[in-house]
N, C-alpha and C. Protein backbone atom coordinates (compact mmCIF):
# COMPACT_ATOMS: atom_id res chain seq x y z
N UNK A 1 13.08 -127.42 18.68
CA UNK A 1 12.59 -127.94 17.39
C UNK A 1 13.80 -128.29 16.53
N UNK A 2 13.83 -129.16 15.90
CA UNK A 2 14.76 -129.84 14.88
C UNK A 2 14.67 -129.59 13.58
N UNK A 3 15.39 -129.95 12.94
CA UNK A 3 15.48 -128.82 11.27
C UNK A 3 13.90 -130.13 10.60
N UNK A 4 14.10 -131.54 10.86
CA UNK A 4 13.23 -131.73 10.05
C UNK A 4 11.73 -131.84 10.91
N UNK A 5 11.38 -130.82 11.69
CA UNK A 5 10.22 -130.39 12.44
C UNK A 5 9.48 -129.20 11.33
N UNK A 6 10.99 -128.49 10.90
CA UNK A 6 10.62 -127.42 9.91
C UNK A 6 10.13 -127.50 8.47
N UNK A 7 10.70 -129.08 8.32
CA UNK A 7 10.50 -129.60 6.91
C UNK A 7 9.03 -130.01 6.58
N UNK A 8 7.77 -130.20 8.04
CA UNK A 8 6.96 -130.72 7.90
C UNK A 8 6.04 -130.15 7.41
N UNK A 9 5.17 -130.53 6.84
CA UNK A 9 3.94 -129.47 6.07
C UNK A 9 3.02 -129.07 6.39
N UNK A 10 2.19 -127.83 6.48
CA UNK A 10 0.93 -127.88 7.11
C UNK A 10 1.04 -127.51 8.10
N UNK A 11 2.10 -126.54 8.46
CA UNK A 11 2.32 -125.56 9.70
C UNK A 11 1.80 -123.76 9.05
N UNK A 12 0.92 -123.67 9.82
CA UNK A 12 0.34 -122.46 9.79
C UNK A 12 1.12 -120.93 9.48
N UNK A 13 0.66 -120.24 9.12
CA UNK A 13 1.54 -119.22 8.88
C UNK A 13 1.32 -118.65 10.43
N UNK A 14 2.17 -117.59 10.38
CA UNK A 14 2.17 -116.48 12.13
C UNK A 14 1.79 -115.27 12.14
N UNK A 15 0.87 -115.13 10.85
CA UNK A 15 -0.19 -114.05 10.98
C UNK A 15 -1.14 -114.30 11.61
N UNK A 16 -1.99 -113.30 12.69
CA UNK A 16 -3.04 -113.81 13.41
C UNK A 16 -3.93 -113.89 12.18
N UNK A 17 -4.68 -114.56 12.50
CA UNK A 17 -5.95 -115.29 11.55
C UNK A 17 -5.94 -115.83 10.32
N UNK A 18 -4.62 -115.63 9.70
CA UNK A 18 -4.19 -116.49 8.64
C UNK A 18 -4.42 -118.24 8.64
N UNK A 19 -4.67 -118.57 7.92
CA UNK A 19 -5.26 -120.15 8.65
C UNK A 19 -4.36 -120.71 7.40
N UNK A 20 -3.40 -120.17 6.37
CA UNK A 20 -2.52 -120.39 5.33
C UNK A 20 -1.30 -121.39 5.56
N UNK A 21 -1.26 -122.35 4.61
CA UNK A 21 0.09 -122.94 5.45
C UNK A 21 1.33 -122.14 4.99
N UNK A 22 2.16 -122.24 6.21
CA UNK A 22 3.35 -121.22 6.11
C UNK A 22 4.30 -121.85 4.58
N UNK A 23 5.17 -121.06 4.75
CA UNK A 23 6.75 -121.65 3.50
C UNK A 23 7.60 -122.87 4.29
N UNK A 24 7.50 -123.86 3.66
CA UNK A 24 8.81 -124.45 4.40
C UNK A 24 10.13 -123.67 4.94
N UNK A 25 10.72 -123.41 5.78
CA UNK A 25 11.75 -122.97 6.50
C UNK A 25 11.75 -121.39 6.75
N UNK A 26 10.10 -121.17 6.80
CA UNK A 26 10.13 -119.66 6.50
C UNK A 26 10.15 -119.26 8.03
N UNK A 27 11.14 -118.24 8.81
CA UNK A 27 11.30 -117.58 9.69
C UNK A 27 11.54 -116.16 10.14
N UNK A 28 10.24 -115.68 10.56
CA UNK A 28 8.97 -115.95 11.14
C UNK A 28 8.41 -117.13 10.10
N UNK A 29 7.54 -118.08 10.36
CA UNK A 29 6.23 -118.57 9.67
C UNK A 29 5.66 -117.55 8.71
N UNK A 30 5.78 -117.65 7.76
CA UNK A 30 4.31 -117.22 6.62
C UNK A 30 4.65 -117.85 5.54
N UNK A 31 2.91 -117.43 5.26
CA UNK A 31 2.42 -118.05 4.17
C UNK A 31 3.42 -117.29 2.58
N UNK A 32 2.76 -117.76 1.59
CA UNK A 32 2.97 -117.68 0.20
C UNK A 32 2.64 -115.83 0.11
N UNK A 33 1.47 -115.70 0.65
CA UNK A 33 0.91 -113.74 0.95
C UNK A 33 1.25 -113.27 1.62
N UNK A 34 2.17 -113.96 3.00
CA UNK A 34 2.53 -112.72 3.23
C UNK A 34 4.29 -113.09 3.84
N UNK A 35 4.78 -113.21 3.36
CA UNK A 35 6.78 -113.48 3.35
C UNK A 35 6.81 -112.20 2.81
N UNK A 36 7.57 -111.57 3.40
CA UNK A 36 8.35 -110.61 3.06
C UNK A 36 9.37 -109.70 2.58
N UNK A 37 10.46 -111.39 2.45
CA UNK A 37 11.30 -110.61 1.63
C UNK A 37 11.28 -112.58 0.67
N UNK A 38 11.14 -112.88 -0.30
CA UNK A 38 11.51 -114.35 -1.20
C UNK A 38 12.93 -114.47 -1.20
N UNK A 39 13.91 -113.44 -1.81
CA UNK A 39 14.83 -113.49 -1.90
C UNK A 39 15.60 -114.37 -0.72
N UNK A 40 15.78 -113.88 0.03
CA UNK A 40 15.94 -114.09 1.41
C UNK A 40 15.37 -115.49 2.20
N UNK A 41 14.56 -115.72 2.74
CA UNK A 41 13.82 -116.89 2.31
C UNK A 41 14.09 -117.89 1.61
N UNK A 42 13.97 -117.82 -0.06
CA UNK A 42 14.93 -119.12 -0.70
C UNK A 42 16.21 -119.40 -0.66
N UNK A 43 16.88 -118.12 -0.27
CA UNK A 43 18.34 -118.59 -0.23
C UNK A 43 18.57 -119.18 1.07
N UNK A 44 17.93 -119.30 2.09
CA UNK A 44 17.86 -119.68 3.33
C UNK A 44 17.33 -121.50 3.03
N UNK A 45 16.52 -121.39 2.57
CA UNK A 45 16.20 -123.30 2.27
C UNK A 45 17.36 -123.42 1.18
N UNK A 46 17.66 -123.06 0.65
CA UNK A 46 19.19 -123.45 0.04
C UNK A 46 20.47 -123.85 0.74
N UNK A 47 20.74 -122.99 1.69
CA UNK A 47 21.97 -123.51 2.39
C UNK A 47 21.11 -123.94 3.38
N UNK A 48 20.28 -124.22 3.69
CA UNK A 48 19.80 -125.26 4.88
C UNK A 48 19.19 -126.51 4.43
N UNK A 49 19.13 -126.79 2.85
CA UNK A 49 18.71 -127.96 2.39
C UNK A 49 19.73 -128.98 1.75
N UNK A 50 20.43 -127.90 0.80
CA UNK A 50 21.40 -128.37 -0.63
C UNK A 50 22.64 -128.22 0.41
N UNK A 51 23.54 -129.46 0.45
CA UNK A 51 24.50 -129.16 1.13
C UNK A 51 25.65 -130.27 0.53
N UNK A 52 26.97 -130.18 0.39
CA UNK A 52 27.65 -131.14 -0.64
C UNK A 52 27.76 -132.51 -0.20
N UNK A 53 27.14 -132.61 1.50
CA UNK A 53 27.46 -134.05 1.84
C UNK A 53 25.40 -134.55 2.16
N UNK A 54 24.75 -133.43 1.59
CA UNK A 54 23.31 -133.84 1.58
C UNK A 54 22.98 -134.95 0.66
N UNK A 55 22.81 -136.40 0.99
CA UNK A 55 21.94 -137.15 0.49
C UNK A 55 20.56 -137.39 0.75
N UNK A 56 19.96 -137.02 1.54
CA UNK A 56 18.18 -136.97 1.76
C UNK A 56 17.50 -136.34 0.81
N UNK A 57 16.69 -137.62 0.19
CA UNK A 57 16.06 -137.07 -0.99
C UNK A 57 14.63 -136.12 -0.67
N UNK A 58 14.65 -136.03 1.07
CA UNK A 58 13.51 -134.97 1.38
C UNK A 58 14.14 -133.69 1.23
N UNK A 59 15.33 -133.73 1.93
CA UNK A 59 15.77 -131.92 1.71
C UNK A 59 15.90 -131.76 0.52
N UNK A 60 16.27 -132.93 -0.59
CA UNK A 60 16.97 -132.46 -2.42
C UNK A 60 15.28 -131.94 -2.57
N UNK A 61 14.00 -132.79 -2.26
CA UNK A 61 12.74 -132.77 -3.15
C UNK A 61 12.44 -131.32 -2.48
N UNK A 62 12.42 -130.75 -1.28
CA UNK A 62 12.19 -129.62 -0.72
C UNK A 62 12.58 -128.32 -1.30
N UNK A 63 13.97 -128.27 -1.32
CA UNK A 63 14.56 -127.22 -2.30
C UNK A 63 14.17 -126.91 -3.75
N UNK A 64 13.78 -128.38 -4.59
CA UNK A 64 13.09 -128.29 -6.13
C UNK A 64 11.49 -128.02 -5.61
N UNK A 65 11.13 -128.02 -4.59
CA UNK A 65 9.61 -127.53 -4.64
C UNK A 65 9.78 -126.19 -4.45
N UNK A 66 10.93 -125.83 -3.63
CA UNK A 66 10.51 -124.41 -2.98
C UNK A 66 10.91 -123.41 -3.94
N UNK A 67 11.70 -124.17 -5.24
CA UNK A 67 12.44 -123.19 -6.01
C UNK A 67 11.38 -122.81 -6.67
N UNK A 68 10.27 -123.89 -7.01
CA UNK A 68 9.16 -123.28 -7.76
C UNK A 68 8.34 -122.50 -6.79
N UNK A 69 7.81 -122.91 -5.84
CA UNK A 69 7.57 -121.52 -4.88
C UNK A 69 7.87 -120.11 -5.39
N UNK A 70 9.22 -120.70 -4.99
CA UNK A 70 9.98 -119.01 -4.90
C UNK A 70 9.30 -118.31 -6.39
N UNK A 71 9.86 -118.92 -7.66
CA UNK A 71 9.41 -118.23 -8.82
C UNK A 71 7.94 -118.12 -8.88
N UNK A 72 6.96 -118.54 -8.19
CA UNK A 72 5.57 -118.33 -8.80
C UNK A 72 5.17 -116.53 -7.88
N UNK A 73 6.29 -117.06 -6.24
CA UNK A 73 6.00 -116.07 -5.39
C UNK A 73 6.14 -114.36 -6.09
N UNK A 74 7.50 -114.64 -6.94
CA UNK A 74 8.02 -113.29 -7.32
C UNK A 74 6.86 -113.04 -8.35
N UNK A 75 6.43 -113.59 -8.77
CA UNK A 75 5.59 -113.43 -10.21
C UNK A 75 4.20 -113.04 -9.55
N UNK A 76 3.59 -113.38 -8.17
CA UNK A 76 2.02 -113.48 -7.65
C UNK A 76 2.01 -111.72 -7.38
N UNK A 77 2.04 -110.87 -8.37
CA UNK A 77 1.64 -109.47 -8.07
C UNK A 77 1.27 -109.27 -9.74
N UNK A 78 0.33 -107.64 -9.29
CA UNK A 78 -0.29 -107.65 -10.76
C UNK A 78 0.42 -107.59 -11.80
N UNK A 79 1.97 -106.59 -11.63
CA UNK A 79 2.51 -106.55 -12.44
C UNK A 79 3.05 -107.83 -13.19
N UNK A 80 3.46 -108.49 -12.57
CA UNK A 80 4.08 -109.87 -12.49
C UNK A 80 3.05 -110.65 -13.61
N UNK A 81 1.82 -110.61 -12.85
CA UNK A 81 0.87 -111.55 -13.89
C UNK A 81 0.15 -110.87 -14.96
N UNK A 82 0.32 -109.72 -15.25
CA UNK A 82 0.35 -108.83 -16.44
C UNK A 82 1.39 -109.35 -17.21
N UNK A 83 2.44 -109.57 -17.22
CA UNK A 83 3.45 -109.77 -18.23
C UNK A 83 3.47 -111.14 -18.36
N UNK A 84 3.20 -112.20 -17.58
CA UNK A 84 3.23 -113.47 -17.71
C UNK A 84 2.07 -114.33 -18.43
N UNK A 85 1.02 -112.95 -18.65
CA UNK A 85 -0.16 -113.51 -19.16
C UNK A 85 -0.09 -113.18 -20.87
N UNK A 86 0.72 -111.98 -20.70
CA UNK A 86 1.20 -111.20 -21.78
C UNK A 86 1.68 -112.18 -22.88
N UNK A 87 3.11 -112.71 -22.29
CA UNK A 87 3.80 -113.83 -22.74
C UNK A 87 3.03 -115.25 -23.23
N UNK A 88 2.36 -115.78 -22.23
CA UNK A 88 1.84 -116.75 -22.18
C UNK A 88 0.54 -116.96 -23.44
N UNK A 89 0.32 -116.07 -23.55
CA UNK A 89 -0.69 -115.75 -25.01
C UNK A 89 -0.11 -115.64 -25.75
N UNK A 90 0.97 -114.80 -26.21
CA UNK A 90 1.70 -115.47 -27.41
C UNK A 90 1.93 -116.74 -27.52
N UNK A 91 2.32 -117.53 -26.44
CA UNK A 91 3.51 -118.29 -26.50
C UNK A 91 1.97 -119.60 -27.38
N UNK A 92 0.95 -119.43 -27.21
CA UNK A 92 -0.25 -120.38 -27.10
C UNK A 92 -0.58 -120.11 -28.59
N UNK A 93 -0.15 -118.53 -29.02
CA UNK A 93 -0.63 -118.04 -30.74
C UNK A 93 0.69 -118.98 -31.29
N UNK A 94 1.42 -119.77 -30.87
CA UNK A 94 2.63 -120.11 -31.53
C UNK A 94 3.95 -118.66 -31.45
N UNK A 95 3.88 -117.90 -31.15
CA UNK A 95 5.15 -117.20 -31.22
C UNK A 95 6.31 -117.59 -29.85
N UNK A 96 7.22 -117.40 -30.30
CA UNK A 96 7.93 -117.98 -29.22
C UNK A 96 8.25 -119.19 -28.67
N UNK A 97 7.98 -119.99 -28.97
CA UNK A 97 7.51 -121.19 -28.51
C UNK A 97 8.86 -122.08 -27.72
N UNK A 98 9.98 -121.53 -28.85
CA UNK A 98 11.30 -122.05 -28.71
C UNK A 98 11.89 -121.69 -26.88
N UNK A 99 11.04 -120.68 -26.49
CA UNK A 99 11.52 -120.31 -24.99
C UNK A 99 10.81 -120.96 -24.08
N UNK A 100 9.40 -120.99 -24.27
CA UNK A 100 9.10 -121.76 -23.84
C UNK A 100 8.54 -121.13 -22.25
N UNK A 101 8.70 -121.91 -20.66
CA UNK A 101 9.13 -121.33 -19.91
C UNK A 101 10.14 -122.27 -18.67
N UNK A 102 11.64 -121.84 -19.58
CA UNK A 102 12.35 -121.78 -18.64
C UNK A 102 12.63 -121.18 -17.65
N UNK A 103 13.61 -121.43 -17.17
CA UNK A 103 13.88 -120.48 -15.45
C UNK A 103 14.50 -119.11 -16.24
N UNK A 104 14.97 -119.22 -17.17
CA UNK A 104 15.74 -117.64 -17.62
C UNK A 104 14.37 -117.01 -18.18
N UNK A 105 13.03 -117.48 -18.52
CA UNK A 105 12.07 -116.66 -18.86
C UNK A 105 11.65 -116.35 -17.98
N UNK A 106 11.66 -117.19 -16.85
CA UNK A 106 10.62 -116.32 -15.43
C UNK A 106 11.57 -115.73 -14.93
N UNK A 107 12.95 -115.79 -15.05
CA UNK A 107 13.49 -114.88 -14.55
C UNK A 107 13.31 -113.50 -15.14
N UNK A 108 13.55 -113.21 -16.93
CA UNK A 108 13.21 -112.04 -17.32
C UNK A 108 12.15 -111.41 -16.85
N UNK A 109 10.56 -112.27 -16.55
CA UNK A 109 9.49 -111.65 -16.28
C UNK A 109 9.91 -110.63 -14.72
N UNK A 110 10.67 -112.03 -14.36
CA UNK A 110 10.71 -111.61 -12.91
C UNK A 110 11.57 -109.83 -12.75
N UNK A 111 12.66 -110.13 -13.32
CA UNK A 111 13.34 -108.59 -14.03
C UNK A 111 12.72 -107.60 -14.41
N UNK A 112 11.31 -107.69 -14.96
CA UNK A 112 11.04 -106.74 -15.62
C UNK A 112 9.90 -106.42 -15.28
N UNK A 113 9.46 -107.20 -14.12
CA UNK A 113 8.02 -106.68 -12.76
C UNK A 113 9.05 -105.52 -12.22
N UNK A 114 10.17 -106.10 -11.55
CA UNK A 114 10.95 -105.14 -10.51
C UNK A 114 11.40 -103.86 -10.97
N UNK A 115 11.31 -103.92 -12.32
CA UNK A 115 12.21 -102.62 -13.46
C UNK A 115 10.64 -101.84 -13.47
N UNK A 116 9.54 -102.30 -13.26
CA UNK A 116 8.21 -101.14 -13.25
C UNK A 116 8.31 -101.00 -11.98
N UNK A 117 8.34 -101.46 -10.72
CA UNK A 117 8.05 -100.87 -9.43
C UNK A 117 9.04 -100.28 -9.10
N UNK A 118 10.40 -100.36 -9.70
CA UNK A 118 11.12 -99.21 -9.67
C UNK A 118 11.06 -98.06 -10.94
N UNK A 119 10.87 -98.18 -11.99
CA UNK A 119 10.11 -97.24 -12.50
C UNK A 119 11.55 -97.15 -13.74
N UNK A 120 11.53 -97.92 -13.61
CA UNK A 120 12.96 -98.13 -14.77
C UNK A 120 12.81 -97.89 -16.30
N UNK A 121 13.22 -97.44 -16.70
CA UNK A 121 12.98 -97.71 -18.58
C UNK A 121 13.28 -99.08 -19.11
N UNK A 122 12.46 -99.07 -20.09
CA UNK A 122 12.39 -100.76 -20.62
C UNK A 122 14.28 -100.80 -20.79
N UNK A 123 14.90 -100.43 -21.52
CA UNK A 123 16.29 -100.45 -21.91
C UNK A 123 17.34 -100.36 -20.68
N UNK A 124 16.63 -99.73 -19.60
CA UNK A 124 17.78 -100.12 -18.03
C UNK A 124 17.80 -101.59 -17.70
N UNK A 125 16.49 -101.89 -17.62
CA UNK A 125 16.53 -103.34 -17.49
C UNK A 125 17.26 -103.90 -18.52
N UNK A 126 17.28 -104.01 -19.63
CA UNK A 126 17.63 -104.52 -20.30
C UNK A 126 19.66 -104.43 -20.17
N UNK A 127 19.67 -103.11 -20.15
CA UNK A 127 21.13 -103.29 -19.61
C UNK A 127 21.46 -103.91 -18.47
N UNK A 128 20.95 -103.80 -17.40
CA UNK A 128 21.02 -104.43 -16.53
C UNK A 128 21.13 -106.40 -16.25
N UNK A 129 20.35 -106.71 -17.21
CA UNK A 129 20.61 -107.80 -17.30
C UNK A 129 21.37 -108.21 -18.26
N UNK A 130 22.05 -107.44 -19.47
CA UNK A 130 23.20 -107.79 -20.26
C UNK A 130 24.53 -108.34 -19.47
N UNK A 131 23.99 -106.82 -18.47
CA UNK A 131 25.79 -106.56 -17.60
C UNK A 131 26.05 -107.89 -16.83
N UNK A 132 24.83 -108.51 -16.45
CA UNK A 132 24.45 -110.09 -15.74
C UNK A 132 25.37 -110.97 -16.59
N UNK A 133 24.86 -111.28 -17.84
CA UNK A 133 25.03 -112.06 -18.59
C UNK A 133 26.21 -112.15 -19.30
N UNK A 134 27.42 -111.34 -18.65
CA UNK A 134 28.67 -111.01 -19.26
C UNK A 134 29.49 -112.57 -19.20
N UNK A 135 29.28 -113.33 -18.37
CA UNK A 135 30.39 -114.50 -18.02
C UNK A 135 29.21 -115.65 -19.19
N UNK A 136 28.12 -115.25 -19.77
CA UNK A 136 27.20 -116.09 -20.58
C UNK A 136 27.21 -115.46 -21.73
N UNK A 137 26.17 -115.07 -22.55
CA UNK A 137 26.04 -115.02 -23.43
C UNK A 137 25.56 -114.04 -23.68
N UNK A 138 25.51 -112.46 -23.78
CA UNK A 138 24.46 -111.05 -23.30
C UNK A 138 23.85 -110.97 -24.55
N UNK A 139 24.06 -111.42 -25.83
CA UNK A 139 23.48 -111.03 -26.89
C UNK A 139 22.11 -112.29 -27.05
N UNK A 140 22.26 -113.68 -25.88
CA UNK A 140 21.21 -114.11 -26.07
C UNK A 140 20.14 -114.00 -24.63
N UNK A 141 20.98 -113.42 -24.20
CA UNK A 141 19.43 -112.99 -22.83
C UNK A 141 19.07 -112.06 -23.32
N UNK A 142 19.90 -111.15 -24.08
CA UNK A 142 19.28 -110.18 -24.46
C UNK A 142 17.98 -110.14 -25.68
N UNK A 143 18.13 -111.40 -26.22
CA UNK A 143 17.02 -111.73 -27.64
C UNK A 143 16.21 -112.36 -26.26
N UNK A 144 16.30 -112.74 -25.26
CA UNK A 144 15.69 -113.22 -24.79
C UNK A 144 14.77 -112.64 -24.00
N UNK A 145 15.31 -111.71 -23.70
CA UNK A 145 14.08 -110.26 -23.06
C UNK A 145 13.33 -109.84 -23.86
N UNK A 146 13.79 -109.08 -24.85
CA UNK A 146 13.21 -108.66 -25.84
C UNK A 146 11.89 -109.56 -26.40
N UNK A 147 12.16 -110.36 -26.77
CA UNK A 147 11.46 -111.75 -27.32
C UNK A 147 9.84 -111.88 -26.14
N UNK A 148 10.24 -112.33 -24.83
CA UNK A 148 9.50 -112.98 -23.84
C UNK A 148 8.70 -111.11 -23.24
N UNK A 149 9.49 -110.10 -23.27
CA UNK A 149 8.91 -108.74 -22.22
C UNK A 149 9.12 -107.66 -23.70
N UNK A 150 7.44 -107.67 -24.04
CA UNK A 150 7.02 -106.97 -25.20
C UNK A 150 7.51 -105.10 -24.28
N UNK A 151 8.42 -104.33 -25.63
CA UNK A 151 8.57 -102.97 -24.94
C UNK A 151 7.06 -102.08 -24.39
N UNK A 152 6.47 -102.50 -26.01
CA UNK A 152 4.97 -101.63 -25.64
C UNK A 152 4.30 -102.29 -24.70
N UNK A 153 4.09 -103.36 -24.30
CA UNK A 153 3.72 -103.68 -23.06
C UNK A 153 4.10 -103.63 -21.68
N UNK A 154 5.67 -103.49 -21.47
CA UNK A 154 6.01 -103.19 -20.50
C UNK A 154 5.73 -101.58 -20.51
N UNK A 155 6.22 -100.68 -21.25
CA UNK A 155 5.88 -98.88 -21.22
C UNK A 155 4.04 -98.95 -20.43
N UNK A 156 3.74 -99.53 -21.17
CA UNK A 156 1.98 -99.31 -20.87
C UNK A 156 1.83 -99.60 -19.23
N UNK A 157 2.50 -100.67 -18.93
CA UNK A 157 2.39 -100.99 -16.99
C UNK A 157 3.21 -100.32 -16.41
N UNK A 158 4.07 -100.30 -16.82
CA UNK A 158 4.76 -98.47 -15.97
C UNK A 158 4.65 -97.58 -15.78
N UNK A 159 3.95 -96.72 -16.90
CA UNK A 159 3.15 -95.80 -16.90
C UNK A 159 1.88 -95.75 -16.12
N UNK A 160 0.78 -97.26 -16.19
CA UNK A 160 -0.15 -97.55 -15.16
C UNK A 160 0.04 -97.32 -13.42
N UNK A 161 1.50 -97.64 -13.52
CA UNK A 161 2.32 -98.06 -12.57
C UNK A 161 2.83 -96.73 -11.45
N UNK A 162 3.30 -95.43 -12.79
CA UNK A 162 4.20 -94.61 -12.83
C UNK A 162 3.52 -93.56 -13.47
N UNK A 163 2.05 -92.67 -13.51
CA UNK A 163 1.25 -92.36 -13.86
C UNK A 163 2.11 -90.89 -14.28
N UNK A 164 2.78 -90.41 -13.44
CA UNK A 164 3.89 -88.95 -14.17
C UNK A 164 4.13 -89.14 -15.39
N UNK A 165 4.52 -90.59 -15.67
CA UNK A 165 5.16 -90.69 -17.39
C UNK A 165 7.06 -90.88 -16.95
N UNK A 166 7.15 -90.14 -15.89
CA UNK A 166 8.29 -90.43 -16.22
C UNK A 166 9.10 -91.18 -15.69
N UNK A 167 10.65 -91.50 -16.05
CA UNK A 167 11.30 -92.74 -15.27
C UNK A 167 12.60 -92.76 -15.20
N UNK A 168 13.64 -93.70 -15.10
CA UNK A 168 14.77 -93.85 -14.71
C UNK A 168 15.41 -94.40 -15.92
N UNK A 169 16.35 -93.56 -16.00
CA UNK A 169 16.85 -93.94 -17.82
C UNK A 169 18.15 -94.89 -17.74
N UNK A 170 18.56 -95.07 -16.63
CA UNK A 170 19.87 -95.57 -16.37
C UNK A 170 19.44 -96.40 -15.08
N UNK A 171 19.89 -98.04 -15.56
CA UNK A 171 20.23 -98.95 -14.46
C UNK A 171 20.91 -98.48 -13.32
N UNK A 172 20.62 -98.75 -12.27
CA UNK A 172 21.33 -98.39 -10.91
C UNK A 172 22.13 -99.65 -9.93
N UNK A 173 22.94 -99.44 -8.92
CA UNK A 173 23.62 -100.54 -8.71
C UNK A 173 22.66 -101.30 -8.03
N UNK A 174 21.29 -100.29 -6.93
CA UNK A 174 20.46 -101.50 -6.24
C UNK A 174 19.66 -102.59 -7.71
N UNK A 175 19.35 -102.25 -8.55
CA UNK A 175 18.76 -102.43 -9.47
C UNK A 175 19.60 -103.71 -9.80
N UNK A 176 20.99 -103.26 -10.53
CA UNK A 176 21.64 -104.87 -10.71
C UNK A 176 21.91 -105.55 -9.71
N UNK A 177 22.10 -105.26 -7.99
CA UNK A 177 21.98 -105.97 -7.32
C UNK A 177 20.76 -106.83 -6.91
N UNK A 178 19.81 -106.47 -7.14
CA UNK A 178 18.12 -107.23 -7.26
C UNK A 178 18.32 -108.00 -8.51
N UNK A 179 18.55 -107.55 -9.56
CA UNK A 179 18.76 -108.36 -10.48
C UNK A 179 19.31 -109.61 -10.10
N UNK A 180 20.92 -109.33 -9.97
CA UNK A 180 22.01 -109.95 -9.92
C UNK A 180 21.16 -111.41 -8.96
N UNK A 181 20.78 -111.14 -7.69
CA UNK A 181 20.30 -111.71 -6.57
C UNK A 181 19.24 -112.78 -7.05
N UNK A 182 18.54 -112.25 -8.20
CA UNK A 182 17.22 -113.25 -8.33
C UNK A 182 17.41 -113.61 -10.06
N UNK A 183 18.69 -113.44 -10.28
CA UNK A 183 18.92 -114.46 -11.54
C UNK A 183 19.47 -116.06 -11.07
N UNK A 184 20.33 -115.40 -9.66
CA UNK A 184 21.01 -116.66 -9.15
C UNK A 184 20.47 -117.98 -8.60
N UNK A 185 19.18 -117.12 -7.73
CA UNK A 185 18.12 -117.83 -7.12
C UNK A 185 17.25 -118.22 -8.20
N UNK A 186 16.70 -117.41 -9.25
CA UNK A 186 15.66 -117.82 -10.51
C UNK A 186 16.35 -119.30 -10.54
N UNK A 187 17.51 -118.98 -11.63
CA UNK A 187 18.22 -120.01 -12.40
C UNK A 187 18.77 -121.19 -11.45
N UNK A 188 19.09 -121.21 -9.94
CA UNK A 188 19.12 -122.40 -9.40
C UNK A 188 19.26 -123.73 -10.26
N UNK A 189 20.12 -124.45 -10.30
CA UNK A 189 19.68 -126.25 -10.25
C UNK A 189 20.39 -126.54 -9.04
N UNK A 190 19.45 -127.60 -8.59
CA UNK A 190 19.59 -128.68 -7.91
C UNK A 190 21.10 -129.48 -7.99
N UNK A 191 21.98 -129.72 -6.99
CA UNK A 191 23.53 -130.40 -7.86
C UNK A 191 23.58 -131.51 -8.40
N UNK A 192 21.99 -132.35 -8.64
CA UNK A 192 22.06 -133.34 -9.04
C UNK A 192 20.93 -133.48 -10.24
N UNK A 193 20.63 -132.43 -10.71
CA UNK A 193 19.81 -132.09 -11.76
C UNK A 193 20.79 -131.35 -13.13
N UNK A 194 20.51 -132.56 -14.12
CA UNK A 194 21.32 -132.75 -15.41
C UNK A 194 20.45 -131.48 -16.78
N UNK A 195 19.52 -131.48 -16.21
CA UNK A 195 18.65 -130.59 -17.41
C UNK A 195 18.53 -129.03 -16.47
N UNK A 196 18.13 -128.76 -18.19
CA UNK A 196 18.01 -126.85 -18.15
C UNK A 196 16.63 -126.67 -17.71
């Protein structure tokens, strides 16, 4: 099979009875439910799509589809769409509006699903993604968490989450390494994409 055999659409996932179409370049085959690791996965159609002597505007259009993939994938769990629904209702009352949803907002959401299933305190995450934002700007991702991932709303799904009450008061290195990993992949552009 040839790379653009893989590019084609409408190849089944390789779960038995899944009748789902798989991810573009996903190996094994699966679908959107059941890939197993995203991380992994998108960075894989990245260096097998985006390449500095790539002109095919199928692999450039592939990679901008799959990037949205990837972000809806990290977000398709409850926690995920608890906070995005969270957001998304403000953002509709008029608050917020100025954020909008960029890739650094689904990335925060995306940050701050992974900071409840690890059981993190709202403020680890939050360090955690400062320590990110050191070569940028940490005092505006940081209005930017804050802003988009309400505290009392995140405490309330952790606790749902994390029913002891209790949690992890201090960022950890796997923690900024998950971070670190899916700010890079979140925030992606395309090398020929001029906008934020």
């Amino acid at each position: 099979m040839d790379a653009n055999d893989e590019l084609k659409p409408y190849r089944n996932c390789g779960i038995q009875g899944c009748n789902d179409s798989a991810l573009p370049l996903s190996e094994p085959l699966r679908c959107y439910n059941h890939i197993e690791d995203p991380d992994k996965w998108f960075d894989n159609v990245l260096s097998t799509t985006v390449t500095p002597d790539s002109q095919e505007v199928t692999r450039g259009s592939i990679a901008r589809l799959t990037h949205d993939l990837y972000r809806n994938l990290l977000l398709n769990n409850p926690l995920g769409q608890d906070l995005y629904s969270d957001y998304k209702s403000r953002i509709n009352n008029g608050n917020n509006a100025a954020y909008s949803f960029s890739d650094v907002v689904y990335f925060v959401l995306i940050a701050a699903s992974s900071g409840i299933i690890g059981n993190f305190a709202y403020d680890a995450v939050k360090k955690s993604i400062k320590k990110l934002a050191m070569n940028n700007d940490p005092a505006e991702i940081e209005a930017i968490y804050e802003k988009v991932v309400r505290e009392t709303k995140y405490e309330e799904l952790r606790v749902q989450y994390h029913p002891d009450g209790s949690c992890i008061i201090e960022s950890t290195s796997q923690l900024q390494m998950e971070i670190q990993t899916r700010y890079r992949l979140v925030t992606w552009k395309h090398p020929d994409c001029n906008h934020k």
